[in-house]
N, C-alpha and C. Protein backbone atom coordinates (compact mmCIF):
# COMPACT_ATOMS: atom_id res chain seq x y z
N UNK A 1 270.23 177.19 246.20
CA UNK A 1 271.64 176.96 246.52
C UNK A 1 272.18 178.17 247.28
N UNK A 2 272.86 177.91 248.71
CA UNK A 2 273.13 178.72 249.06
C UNK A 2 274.61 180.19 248.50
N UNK A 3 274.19 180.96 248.52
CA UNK A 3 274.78 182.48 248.05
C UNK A 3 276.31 182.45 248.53
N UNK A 4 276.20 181.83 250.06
CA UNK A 4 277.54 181.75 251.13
C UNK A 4 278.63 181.27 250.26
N UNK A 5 278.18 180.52 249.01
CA UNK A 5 279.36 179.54 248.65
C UNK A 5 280.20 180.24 247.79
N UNK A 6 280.16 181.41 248.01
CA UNK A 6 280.85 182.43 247.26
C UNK A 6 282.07 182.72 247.88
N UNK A 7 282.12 181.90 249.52
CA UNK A 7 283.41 182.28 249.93
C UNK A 7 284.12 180.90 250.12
N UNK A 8 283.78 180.21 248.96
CA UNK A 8 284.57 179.02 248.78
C UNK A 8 285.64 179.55 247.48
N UNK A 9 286.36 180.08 247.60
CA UNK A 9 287.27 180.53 246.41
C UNK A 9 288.12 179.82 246.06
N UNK A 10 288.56 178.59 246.62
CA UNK A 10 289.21 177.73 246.71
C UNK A 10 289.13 176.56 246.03
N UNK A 11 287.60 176.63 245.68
CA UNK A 11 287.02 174.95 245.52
C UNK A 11 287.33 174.45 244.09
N UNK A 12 287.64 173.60 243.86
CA UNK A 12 288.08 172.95 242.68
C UNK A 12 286.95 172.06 241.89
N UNK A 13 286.22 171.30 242.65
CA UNK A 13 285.39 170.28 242.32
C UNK A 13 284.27 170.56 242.77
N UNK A 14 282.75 170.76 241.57
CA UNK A 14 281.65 170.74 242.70
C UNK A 14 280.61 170.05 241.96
N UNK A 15 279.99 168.93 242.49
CA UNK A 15 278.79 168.17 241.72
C UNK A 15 277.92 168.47 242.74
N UNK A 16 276.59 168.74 241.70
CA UNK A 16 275.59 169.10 241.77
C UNK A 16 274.38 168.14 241.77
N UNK A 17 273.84 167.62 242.70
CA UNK A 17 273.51 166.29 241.84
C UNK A 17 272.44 165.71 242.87
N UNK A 18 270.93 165.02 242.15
CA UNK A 18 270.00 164.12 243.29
C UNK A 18 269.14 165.28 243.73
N UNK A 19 268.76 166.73 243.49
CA UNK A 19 268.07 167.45 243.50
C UNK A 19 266.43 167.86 242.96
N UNK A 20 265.75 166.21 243.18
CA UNK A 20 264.29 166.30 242.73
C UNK A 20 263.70 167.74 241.75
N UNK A 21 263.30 168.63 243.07
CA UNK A 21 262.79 169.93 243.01
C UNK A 21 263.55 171.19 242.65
N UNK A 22 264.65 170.85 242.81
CA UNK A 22 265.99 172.29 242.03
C UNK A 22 265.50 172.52 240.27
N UNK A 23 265.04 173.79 240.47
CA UNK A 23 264.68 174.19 238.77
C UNK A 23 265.36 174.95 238.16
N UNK A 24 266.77 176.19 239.25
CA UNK A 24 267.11 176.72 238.52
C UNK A 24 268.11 176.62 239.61
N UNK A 25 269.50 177.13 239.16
CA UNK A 25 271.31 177.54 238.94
C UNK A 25 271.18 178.92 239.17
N UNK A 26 270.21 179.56 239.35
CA UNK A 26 270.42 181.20 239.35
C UNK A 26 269.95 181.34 240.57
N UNK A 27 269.51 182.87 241.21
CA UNK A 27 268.34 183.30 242.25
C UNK A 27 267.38 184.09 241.08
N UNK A 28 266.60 184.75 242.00
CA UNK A 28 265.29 185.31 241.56
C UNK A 28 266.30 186.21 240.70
N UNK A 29 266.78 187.06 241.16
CA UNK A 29 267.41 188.41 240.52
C UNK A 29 267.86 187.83 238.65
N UNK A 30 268.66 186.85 238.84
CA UNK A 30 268.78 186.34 237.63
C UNK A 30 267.72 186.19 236.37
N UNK A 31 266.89 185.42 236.89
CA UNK A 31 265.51 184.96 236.48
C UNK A 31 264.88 186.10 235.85
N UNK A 32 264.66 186.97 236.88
CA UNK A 32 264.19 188.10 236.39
C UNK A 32 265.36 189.10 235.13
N UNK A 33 266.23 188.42 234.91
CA UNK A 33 267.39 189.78 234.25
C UNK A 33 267.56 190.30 234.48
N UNK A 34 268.07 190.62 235.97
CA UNK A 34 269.25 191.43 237.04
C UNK A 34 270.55 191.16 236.53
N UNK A 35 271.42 190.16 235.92
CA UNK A 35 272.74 190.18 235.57
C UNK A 35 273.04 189.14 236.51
N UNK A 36 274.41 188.49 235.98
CA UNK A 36 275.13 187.52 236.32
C UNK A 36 275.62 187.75 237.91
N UNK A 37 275.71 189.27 238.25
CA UNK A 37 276.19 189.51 239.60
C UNK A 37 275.20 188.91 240.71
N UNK A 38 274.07 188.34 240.59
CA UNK A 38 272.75 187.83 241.47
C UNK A 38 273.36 186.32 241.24
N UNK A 39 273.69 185.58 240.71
CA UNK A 39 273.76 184.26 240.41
C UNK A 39 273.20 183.87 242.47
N UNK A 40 272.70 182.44 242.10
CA UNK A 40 272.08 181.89 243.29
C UNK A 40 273.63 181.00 243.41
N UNK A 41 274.46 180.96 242.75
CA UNK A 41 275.33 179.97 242.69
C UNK A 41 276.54 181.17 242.50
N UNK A 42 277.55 181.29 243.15
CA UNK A 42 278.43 182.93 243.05
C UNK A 42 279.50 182.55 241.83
N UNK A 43 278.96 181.97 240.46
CA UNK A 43 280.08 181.67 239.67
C UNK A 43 281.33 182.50 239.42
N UNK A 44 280.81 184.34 239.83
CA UNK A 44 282.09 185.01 239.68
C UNK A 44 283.55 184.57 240.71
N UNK A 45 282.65 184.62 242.02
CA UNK A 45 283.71 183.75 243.21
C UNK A 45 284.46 182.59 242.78
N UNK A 46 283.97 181.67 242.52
CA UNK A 46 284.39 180.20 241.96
C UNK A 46 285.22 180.01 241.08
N UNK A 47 284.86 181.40 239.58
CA UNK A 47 285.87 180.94 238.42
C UNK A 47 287.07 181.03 238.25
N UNK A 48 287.93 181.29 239.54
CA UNK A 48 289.72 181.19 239.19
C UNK A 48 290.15 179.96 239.44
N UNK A 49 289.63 179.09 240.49
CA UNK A 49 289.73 177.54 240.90
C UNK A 49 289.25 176.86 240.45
N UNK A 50 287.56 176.91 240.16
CA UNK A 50 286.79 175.78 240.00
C UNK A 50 287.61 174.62 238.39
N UNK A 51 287.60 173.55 238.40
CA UNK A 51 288.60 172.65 237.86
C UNK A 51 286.94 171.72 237.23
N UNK A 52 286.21 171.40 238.06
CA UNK A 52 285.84 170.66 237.46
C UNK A 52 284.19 170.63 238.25
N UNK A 53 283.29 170.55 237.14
CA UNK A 53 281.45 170.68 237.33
C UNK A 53 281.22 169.96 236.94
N UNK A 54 279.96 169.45 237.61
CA UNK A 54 279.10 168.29 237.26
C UNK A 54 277.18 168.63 237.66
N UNK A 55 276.83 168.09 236.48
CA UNK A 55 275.53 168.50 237.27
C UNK A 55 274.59 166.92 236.62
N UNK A 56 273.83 166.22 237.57
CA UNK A 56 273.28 165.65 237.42
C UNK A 56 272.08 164.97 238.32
N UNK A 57 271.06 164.35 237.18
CA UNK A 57 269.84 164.30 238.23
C UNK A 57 269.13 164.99 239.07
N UNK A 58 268.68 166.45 237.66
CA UNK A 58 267.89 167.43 238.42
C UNK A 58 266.79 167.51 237.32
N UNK A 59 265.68 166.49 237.73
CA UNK A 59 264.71 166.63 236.24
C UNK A 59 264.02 167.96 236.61
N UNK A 60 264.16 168.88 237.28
CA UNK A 60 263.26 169.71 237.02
C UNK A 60 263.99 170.89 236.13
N UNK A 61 265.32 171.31 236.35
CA UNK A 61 266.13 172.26 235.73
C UNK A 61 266.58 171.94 234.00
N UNK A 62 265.72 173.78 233.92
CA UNK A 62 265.28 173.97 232.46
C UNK A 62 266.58 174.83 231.40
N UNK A 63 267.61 175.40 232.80
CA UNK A 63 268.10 176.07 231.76
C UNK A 63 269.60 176.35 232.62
N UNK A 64 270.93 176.31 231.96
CA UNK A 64 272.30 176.27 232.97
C UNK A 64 272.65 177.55 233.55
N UNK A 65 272.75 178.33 233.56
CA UNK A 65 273.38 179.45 234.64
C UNK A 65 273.77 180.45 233.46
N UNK A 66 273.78 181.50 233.26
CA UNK A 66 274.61 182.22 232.32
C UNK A 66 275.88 182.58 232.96
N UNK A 67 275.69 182.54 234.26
CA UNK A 67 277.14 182.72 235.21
C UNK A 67 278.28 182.24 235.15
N UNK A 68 278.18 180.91 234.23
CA UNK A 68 279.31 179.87 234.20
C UNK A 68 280.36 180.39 233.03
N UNK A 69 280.23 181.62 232.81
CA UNK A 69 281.16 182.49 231.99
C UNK A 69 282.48 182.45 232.59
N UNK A 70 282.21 182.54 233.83
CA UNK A 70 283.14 183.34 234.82
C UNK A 70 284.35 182.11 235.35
N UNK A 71 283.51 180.52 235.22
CA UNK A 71 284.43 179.90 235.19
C UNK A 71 285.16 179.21 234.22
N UNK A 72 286.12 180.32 234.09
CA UNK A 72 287.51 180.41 232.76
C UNK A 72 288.37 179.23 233.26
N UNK A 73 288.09 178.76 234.20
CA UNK A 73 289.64 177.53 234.43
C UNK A 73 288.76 176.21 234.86
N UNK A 74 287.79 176.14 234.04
CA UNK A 74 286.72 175.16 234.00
C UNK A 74 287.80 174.02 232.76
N UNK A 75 288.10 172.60 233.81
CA UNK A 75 288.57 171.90 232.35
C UNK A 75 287.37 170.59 232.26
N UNK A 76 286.62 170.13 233.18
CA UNK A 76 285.96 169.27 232.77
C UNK A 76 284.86 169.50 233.06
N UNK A 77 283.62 169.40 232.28
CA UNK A 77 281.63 169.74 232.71
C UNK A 77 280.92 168.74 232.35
N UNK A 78 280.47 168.48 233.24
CA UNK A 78 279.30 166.97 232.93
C UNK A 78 278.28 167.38 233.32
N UNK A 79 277.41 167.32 232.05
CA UNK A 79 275.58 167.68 232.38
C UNK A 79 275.05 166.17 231.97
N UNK A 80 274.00 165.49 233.11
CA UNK A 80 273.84 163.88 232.95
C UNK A 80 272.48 163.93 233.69
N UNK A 81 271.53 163.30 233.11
CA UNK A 81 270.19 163.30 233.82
C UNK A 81 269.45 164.07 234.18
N UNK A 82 269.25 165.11 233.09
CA UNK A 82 268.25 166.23 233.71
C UNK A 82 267.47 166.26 232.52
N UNK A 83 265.85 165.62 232.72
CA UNK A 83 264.88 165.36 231.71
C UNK A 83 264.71 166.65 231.36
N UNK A 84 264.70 167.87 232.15
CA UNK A 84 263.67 168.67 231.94
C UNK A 84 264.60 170.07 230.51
N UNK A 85 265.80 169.42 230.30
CA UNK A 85 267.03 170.44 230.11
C UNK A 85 266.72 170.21 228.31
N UNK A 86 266.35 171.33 227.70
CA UNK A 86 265.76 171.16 226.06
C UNK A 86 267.30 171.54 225.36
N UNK A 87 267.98 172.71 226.14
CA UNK A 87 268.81 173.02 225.70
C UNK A 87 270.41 173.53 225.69
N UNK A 88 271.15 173.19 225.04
CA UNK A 88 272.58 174.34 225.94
C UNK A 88 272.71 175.49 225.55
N UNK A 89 271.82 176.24 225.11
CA UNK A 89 271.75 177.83 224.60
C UNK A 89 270.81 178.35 225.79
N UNK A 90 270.83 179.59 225.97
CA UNK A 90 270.03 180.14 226.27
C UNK A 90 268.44 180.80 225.36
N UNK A 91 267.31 181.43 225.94
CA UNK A 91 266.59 181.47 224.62
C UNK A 91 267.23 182.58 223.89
N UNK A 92 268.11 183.84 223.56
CA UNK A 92 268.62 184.42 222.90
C UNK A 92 269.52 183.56 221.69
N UNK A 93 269.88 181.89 222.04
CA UNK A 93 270.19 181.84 220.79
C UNK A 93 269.47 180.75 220.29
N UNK A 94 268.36 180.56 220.72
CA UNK A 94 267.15 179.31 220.19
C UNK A 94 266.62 180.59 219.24
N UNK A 95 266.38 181.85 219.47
CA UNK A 95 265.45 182.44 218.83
C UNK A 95 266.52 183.41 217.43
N UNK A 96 267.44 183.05 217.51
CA UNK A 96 268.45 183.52 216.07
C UNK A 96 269.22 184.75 216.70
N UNK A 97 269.42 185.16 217.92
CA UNK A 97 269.93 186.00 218.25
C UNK A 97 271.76 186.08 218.15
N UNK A 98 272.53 184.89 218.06
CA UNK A 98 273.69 184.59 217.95
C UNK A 98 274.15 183.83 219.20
N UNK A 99 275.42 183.71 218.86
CA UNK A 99 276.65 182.19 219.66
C UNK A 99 276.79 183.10 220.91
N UNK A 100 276.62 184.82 221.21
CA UNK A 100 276.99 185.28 221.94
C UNK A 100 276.22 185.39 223.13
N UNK A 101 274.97 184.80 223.12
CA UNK A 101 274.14 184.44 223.92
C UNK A 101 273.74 183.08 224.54
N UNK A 102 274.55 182.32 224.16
CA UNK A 102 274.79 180.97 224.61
C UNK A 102 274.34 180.64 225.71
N UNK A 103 273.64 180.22 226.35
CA UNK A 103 273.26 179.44 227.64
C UNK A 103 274.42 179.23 228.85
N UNK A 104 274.99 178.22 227.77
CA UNK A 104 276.62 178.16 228.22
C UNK A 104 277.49 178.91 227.97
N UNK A 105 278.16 180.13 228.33
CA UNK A 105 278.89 180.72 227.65
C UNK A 105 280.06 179.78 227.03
N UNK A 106 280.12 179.14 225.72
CA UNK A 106 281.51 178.63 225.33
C UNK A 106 282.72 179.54 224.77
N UNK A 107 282.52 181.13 224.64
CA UNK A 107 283.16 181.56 224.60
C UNK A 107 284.46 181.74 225.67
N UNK A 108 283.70 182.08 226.85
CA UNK A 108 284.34 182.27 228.14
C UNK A 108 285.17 180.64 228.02
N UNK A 109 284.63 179.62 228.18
CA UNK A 109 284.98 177.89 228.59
C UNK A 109 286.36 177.77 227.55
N UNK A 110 286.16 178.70 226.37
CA UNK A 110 287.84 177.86 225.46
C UNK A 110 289.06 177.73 225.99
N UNK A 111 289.23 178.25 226.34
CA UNK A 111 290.80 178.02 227.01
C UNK A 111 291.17 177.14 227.24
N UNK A 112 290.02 176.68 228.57
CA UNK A 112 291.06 175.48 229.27
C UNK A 112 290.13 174.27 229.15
N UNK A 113 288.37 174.47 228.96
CA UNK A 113 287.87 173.12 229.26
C UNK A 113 288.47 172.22 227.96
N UNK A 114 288.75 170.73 228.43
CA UNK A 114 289.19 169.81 228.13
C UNK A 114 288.10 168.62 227.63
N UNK A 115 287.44 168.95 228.54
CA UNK A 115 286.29 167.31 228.51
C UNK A 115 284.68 167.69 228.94
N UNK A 116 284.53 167.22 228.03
CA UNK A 116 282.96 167.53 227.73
C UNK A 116 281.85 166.24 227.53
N UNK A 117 281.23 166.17 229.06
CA UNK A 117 279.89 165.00 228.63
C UNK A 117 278.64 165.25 228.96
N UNK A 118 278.06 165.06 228.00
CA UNK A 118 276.41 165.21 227.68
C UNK A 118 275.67 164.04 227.96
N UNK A 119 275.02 163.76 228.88
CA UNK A 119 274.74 162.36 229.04
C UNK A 119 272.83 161.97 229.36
N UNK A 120 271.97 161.52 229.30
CA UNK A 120 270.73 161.23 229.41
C UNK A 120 269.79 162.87 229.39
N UNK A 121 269.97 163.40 228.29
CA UNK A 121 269.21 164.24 228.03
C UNK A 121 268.02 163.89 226.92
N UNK A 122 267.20 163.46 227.15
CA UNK A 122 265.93 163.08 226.53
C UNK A 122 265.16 164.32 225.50
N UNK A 123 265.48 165.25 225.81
CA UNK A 123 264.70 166.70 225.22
C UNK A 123 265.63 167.26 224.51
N UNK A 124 267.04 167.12 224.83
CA UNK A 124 267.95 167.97 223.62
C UNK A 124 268.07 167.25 222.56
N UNK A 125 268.33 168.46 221.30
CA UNK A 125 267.92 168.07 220.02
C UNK A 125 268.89 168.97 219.58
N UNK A 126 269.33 169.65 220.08
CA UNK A 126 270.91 170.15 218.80
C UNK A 126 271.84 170.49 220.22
N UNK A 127 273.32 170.54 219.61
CA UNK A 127 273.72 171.13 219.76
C UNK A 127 274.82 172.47 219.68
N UNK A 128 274.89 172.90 220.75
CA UNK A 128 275.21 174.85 220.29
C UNK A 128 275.77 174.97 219.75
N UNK A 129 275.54 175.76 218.79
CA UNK A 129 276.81 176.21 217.47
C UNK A 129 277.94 177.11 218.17
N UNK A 130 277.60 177.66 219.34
CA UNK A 130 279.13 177.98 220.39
C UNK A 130 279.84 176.65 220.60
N UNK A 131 279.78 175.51 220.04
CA UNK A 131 280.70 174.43 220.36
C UNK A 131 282.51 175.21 220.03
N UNK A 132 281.98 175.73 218.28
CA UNK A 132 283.44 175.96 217.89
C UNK A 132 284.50 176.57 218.47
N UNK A 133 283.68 177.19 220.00
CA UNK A 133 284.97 178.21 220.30
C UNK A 133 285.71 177.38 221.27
N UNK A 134 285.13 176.45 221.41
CA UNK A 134 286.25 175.15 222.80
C UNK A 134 287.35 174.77 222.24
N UNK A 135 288.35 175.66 221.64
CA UNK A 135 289.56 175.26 221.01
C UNK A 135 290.39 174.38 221.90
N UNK A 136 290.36 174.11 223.01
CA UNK A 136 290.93 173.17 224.00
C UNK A 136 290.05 171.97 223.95
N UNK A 137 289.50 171.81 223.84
CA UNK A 137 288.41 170.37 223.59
C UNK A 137 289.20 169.45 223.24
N UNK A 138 289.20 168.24 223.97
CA UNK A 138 290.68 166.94 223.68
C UNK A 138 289.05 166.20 223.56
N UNK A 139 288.08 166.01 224.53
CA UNK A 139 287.15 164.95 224.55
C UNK A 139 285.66 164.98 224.74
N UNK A 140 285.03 164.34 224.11
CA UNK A 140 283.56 164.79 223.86
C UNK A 140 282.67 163.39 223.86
N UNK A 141 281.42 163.54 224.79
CA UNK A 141 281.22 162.23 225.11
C UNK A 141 279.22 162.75 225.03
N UNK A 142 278.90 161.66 224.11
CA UNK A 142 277.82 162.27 224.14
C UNK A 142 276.83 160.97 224.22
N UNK A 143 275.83 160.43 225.46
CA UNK A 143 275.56 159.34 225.60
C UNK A 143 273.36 159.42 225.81
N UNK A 144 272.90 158.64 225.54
CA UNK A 144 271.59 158.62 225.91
C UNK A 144 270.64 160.01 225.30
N UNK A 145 271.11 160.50 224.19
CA UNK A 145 270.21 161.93 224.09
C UNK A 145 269.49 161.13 222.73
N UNK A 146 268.54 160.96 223.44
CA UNK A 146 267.94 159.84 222.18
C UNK A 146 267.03 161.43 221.22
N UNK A 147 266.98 162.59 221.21
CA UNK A 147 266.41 162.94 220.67
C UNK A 147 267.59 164.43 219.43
N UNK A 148 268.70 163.82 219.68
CA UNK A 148 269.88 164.34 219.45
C UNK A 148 269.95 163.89 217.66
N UNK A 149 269.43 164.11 216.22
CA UNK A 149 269.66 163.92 215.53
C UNK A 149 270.77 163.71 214.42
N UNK A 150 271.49 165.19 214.80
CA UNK A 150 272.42 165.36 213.79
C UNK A 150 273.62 166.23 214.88
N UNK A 151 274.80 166.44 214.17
CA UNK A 151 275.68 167.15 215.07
C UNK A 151 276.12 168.49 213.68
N UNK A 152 276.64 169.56 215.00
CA UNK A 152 276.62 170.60 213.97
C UNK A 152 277.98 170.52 213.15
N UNK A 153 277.69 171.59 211.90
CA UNK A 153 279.07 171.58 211.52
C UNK A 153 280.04 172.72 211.98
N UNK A 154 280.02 173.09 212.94
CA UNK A 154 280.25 173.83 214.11
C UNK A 154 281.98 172.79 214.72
N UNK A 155 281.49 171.39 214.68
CA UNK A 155 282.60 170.44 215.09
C UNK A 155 283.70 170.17 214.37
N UNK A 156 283.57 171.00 213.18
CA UNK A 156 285.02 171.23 212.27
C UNK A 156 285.69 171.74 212.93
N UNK A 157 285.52 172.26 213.40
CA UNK A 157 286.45 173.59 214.16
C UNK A 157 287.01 173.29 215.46
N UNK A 158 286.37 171.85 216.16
CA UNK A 158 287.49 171.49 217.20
C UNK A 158 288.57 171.19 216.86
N UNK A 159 289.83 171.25 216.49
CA UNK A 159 290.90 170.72 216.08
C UNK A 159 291.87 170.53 217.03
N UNK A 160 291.32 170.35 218.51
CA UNK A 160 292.40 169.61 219.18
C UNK A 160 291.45 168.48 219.88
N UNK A 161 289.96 167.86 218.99
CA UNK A 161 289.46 167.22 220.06
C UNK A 161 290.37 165.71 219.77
N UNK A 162 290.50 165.37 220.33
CA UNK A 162 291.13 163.61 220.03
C UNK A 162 290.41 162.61 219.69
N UNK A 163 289.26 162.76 220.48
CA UNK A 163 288.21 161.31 220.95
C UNK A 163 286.96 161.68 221.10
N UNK A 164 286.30 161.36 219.99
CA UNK A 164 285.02 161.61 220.19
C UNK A 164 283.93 160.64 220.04
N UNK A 165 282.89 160.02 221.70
CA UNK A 165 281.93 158.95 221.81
C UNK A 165 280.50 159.40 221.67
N UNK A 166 280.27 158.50 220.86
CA UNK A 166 278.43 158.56 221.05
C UNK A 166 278.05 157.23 221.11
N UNK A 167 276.81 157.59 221.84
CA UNK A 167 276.25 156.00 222.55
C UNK A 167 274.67 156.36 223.06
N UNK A 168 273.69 155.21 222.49
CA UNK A 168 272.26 154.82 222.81
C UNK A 168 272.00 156.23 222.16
N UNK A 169 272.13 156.75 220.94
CA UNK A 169 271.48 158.05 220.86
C UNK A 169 270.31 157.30 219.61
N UNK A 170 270.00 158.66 218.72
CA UNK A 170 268.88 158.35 217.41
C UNK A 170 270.01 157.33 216.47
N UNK A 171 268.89 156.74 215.82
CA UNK A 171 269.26 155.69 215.03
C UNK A 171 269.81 156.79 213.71
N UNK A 172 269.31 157.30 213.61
CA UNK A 172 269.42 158.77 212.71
C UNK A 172 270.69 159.48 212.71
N UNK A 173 270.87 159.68 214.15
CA UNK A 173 272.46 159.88 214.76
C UNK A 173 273.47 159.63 214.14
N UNK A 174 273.17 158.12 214.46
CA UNK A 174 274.20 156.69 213.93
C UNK A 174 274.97 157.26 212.74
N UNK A 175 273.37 156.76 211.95
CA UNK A 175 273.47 156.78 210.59
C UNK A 175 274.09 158.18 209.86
N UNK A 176 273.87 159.44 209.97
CA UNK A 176 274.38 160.52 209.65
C UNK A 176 275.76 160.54 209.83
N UNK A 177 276.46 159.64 211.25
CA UNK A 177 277.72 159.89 211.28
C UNK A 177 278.68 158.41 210.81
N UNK A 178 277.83 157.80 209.70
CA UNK A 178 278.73 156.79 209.34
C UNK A 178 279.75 157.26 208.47
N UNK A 179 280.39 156.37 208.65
CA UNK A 179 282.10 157.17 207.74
C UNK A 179 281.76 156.68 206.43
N UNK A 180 282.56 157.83 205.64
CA UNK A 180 282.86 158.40 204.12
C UNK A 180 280.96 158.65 203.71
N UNK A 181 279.76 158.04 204.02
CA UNK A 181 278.70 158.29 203.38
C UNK A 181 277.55 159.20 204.39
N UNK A 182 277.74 159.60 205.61
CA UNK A 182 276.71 159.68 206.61
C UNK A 182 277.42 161.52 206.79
N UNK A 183 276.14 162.01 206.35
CA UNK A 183 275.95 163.55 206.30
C UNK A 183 276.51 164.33 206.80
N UNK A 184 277.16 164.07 208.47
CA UNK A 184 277.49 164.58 209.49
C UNK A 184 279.08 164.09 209.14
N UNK A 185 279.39 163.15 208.76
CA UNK A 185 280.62 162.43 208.53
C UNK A 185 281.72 163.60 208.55
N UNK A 186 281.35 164.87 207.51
CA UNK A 186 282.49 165.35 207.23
C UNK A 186 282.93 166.08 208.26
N UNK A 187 282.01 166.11 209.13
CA UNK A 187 281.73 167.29 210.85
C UNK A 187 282.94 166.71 211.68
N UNK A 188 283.06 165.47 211.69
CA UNK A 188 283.78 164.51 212.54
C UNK A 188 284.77 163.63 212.03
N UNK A 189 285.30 164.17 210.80
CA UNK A 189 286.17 162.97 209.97
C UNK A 189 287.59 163.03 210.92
N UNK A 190 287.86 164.57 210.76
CA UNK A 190 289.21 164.71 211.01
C UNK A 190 289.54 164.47 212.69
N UNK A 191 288.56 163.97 213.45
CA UNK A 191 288.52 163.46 215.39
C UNK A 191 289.53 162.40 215.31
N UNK A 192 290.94 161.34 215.31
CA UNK A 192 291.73 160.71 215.55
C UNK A 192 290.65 159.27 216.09
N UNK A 193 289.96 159.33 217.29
CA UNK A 193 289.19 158.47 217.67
C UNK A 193 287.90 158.34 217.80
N UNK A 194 287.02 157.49 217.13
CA UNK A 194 285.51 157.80 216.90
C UNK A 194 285.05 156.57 217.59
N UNK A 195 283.96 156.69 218.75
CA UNK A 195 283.26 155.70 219.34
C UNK A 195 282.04 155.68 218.67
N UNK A 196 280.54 155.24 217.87
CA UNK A 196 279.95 155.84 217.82
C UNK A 196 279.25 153.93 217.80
N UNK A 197 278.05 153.89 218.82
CA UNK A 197 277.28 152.49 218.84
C UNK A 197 275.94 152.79 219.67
């Protein structure tokens, strides 16, 4: 991805999307652990405007940007069709390191993101216990992650989400989040609107 787009400071909207062979959101410098200032994608440039990300239909990309810290006025992110994507952490917090290493930074994202969809991820199987810090979270849409078991109890702690969908996930899923008896139930009682089929 070209570097230039760093002098788009302006841009509000950017989908990412139909990229066969794209494996990574960073450049080399990143990859290697040079710091967020290398991003292949200039998220520092982007994060006073950017409004709204999308990334989809990149089966080869394994892991999101740590750069996306930077976009603080991020209100809506859609990650949809990327087989190859195991996780929304980075490996610092697959391996017990903490929420502060997040893949996604959700620390940076609370403020303003609003809407959140997770959609045909085949390989993810939890997700980030940095959910809790999206204190702006109105909506959460979580569709096709057939390998998505349980949800954390991490989702107590949205208390402004409104509406929360799940759809075609584990049968396991389902079942954990049936009301008053399903494990996960108490994670998601207090959401106003529950899609879950």
């Amino acid at each position: 991805l070209p570097k230039g787009m760093c002098y788009l400071t302006a841009l509000e909207l950017l989908h990412i999307g139909d990229c066969e062979g794209l494996e990574s959101l960073s450049n080399e410098g990143e990859r290697e652990g040079e710091g967020e200032e290398n991003d292949g994608l200039p998220w520092r440039c982007l994060g006073h405007n950017l409004r709204e990300l999308s990334f989809s239909k990149l089966p080869q990309l394994v892991n999101l940007p740590k750069g996306m810290c930077y976009l603080t006025a991020l209100e809506l992110l859609h990650i949809g069709d990327c087989e190859g994507l195991e996780s929304l952490s980075n490996e610092g917090e697959r391996e017990g390191e903490g929420e502060e290493n997040d893949g996604l930074p959700w620390r940076c994202l609370r403020h303003n993101l609003r809407r959140l969809s997770v959609r045909d991820l085949p390989k993810l199987v939890n997700l980030p216990k940095g959910l809790r810090y999206l204190s702006a979270l109105q909506y959460l849409d979580i569709s096709s992650c057939r390998a998505l078991e349980s949800l954390p109890e991490s989702m107590r702690e949205l208390t402004s989400l409104k509406e929360l969908s799940i759809s075609s996930c584990s049968d396991s899923l389902k079942e954990r989040c049936r009301e008053d008896t399903g494990e996960d139930w108490p994670n998601i009682q207090h959401i106003p609107k529950k899609r879950i089929r």
